[in-house]
Protein backbone atom coordinates (compact mmCIF):
# COMPACT_ATOMS: atom_id res chain seq x y z
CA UNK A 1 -66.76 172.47 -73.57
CA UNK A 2 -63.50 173.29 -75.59
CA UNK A 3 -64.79 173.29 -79.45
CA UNK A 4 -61.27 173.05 -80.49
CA UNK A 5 -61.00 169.04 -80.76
CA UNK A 6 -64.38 169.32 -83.02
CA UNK A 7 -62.89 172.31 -85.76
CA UNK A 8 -59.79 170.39 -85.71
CA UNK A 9 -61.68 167.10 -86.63
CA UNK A 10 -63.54 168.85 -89.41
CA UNK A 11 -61.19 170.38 -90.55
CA UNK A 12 -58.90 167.44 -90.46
CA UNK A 13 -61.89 164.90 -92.49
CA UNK A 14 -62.30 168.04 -94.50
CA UNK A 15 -58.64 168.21 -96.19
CA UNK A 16 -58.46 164.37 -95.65
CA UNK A 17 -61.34 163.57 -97.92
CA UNK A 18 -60.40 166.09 -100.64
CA UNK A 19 -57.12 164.30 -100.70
CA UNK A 20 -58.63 160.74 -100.71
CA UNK A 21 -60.96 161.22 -103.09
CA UNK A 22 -58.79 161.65 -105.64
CA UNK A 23 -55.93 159.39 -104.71
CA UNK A 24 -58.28 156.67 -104.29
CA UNK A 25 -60.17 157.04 -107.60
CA UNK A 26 -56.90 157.55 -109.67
CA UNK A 27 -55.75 154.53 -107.82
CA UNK A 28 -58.58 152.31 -108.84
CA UNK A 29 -58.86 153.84 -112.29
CA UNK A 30 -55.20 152.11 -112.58
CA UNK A 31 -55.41 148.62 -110.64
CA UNK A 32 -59.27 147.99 -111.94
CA UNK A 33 -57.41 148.65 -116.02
CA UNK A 34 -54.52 146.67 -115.61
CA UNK A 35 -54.06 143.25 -117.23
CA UNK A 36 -51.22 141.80 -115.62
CA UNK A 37 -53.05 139.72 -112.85
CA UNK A 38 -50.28 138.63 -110.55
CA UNK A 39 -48.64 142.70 -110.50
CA UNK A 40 -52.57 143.87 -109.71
CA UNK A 41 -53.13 141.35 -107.13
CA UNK A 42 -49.87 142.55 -105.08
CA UNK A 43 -50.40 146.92 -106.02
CA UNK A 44 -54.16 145.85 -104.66
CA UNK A 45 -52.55 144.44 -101.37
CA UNK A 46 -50.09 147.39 -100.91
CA UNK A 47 -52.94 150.06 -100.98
CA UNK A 48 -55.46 147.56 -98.67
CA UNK A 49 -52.64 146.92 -96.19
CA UNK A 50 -53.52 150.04 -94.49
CA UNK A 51 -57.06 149.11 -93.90
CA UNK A 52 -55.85 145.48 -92.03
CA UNK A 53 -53.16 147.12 -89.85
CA UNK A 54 -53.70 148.18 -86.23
CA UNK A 55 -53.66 152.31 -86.98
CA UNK A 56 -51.00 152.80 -84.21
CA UNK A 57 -48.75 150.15 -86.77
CA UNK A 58 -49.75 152.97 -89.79
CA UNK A 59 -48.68 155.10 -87.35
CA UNK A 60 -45.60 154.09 -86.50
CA UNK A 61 -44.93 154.09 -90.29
CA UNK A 62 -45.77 157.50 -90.58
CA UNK A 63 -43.42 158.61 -87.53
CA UNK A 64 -40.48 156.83 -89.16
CA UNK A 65 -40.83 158.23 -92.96
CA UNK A 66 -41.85 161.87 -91.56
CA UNK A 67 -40.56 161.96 -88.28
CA UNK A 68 -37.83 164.97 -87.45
CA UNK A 69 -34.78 162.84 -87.73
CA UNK A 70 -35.88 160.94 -90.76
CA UNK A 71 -34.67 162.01 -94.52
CA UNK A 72 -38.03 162.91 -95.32
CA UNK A 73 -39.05 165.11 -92.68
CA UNK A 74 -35.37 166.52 -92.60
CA UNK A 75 -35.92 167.54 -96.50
CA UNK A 76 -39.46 169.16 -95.72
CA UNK A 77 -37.79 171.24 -92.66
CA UNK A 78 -34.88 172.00 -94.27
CA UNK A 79 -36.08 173.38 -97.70
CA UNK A 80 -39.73 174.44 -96.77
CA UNK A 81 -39.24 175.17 -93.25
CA UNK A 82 -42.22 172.26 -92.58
CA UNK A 83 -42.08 170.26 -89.69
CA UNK A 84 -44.76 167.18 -90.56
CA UNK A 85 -44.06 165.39 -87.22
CA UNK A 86 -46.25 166.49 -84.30
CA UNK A 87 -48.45 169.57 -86.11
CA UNK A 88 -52.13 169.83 -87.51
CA UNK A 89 -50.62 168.16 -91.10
CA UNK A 90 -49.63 165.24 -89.78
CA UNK A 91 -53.69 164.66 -88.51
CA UNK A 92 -54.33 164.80 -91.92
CA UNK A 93 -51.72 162.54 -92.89
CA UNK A 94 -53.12 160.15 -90.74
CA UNK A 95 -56.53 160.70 -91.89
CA UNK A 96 -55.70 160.02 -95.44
CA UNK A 97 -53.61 156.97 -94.73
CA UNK A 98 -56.24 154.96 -92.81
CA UNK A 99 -59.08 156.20 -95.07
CA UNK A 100 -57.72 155.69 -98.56
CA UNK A 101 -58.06 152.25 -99.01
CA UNK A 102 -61.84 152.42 -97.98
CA UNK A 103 -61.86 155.24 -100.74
CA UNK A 104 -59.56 152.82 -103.09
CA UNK A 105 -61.90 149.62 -102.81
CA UNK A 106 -65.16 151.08 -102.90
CA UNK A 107 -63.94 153.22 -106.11
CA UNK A 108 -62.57 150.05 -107.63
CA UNK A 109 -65.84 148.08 -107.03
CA UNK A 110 -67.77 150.89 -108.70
CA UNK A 111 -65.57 150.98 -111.64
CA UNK A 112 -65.62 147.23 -111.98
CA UNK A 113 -68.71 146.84 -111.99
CA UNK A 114 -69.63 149.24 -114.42
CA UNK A 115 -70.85 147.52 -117.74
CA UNK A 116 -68.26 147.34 -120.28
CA UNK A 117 -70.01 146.81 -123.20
CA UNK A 118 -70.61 150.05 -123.01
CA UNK A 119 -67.14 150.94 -122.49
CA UNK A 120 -66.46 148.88 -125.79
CA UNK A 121 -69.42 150.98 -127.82
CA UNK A 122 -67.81 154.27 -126.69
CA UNK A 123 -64.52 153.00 -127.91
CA UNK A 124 -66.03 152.32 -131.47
CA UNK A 125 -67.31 155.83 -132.05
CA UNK A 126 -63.78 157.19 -130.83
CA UNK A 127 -63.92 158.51 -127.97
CA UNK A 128 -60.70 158.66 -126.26
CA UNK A 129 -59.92 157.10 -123.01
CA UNK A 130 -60.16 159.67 -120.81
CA UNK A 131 -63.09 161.09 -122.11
CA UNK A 132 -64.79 157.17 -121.48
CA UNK A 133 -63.72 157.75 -117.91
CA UNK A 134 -65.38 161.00 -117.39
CA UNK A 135 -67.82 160.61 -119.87
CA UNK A 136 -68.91 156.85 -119.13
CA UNK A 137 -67.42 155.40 -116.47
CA UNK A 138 -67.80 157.80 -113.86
CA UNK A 139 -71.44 158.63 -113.95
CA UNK A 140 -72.31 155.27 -113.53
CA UNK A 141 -69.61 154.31 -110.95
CA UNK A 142 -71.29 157.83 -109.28
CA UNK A 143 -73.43 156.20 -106.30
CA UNK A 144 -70.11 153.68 -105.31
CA UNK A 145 -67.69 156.16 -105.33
CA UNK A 146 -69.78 158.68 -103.74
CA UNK A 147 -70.43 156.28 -100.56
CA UNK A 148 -66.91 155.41 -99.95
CA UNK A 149 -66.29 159.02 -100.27
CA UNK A 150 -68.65 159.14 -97.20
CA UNK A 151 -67.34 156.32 -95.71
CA UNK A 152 -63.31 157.56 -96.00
CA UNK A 153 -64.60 160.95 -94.80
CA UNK A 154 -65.95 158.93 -91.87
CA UNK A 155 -62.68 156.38 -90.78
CA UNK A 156 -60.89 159.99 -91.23
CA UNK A 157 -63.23 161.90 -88.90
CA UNK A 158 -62.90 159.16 -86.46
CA UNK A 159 -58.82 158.09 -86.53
CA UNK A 160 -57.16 157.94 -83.25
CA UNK A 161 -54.28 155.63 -83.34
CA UNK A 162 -52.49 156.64 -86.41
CA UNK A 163 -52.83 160.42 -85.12
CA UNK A 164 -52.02 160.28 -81.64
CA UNK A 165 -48.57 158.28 -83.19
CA UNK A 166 -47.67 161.24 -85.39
CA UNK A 167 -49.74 163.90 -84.22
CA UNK A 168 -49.70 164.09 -80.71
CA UNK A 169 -52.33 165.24 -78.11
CA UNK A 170 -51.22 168.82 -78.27
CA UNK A 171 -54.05 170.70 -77.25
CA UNK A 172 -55.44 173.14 -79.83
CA UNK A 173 -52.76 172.14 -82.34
CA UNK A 174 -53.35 168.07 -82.92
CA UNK A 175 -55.96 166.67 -80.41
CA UNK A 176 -58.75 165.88 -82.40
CA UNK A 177 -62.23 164.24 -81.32
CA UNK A 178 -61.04 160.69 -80.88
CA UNK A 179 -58.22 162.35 -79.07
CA UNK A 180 -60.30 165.05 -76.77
CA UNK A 181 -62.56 161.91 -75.74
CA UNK A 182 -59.47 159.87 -74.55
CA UNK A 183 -58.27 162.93 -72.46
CA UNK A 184 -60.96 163.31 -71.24
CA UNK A 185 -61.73 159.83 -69.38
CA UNK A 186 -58.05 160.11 -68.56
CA UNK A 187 -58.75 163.59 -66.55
CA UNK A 188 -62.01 162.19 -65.39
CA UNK A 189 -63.88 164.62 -67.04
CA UNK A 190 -66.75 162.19 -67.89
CA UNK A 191 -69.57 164.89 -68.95
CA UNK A 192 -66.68 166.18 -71.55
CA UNK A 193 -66.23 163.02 -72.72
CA UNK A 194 -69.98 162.74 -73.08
CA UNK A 195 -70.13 165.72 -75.31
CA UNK A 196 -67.66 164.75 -77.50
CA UNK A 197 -69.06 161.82 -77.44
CA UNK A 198 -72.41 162.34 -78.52
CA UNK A 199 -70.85 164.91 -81.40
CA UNK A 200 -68.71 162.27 -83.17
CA UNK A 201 -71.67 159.72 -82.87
CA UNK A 202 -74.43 162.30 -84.53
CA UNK A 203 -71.71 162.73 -87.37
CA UNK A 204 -70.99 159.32 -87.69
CA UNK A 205 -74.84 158.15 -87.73
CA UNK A 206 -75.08 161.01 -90.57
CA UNK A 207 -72.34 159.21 -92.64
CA UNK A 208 -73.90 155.65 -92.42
CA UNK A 209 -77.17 157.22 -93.20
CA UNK A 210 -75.69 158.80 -96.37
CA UNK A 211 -73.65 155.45 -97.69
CA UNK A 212 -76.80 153.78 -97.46
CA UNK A 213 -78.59 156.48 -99.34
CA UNK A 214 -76.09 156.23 -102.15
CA UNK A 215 -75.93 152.44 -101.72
CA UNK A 216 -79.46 152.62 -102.29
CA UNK A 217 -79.31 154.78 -105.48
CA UNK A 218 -76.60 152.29 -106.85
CA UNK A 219 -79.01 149.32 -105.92
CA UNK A 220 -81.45 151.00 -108.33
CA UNK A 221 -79.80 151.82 -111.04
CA UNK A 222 -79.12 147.93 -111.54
CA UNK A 223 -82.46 146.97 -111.32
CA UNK A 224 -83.24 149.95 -114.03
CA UNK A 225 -80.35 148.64 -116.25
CA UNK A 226 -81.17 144.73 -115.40
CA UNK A 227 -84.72 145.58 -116.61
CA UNK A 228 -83.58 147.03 -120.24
């Protein structure tokens, strides 16, 4: 069995999820504080739109900002010498735009939900803002943010349409699990397939297992807090 498709993948989810993380809890920070309903309700749609589109349409999107012949991926070749298009960045770039808005709405539902009279109390002994955030907010958004962390790192480790758009199939450059399995049943190389197979399932299984460990966590803290 080649074990390129599965370093690829982690590697891939790996550098995907790092990425995500942050982008989707610096997004919610913003959309969960804002005040102006009707500009939150269309920045919320933006960043979800990913999530509702067939990947090969995110895809597609992708290909046309990066793509060789596109101003964008003619300013990355041209003054860093980066092609985007068709190499083992644009599987992460592919990664992070189908899983960020499972990162962005389980961040912003753990924020949310966070109580905010204790927010306003940390507010009245001066704490600044970001300090609340870190200090406050954070810890107790903790168990919701960590499972769609999980969950990102999951859609990411398991992306296939969005990839093979931008990506490729290139073997030992771009094809990734999702991708080896496809070859795969296209070669007729069914006990492959199995393999890979059975790999991206264990990991997958693993993932669920953890969101519901944290969703569990989450689940008790409210009854703790509900109690006081």
């Amino acid at each position: 069995m080649d074990l390129s498709p599965i370093l690829i993948s982690m590697k891939t989810a790996a550098l995907s999820i790092f990425i995500t993380f942050f982008l989707g809890v610096f997004a919610a920070r913003l959309v969960a504080g804002m005040r102006r309903e009707r500009l939150k309700m269309v920045l919320d749609g933006i960043l979800t739109l990913p999530l509702v589109l067939p990947p090969t349409v995110a895809g597609f999107f992708l290909l046309y900002i990066f793509g060789v012949k596109r101003p964008i991926g003619r300013f990355f070749i041209e003054y860093f010498s980066v092609k985007i298009a068709f190499s083992w960045g644009a599987t992460v770039l592919a990664a992070v735009a189908v899983s960020f808005p499972l990162m962005y709405r389980s961040a912003r539902g753990a924020f949310e939900q966070v109580d905010r009279d204790l927010v306003c109390a940390a507010r009245t002994i001066g704490m600044s803002e970001r300090a609340i955030f870190w200090r406050v907010v954070m810890p107790l958004a903790a168990p919701g943010v960590a499972s769609g962390g999980v969950l990102a790192f999951a859609r990411g480790l398991g992306e296939f349409g969005a990839t093979a758009m931008i990506a490729g199939n290139i073997a030992g450059k771009t094809r990734t699990l999702p991708l080896a399995i496809y070859s795969a049943v296209a070669a007729g190389d069914m006990a492959g397939a199995y393999d890979y197979v059975a790999i991206i399932v264990m990991i997958s299984l693993l993932a669920v297992v953890s969101m519901n460990w944290f969703a569990s966590r989450e689940s008790r803290y409210k009854q703790k807090g509900a109690k006081r």
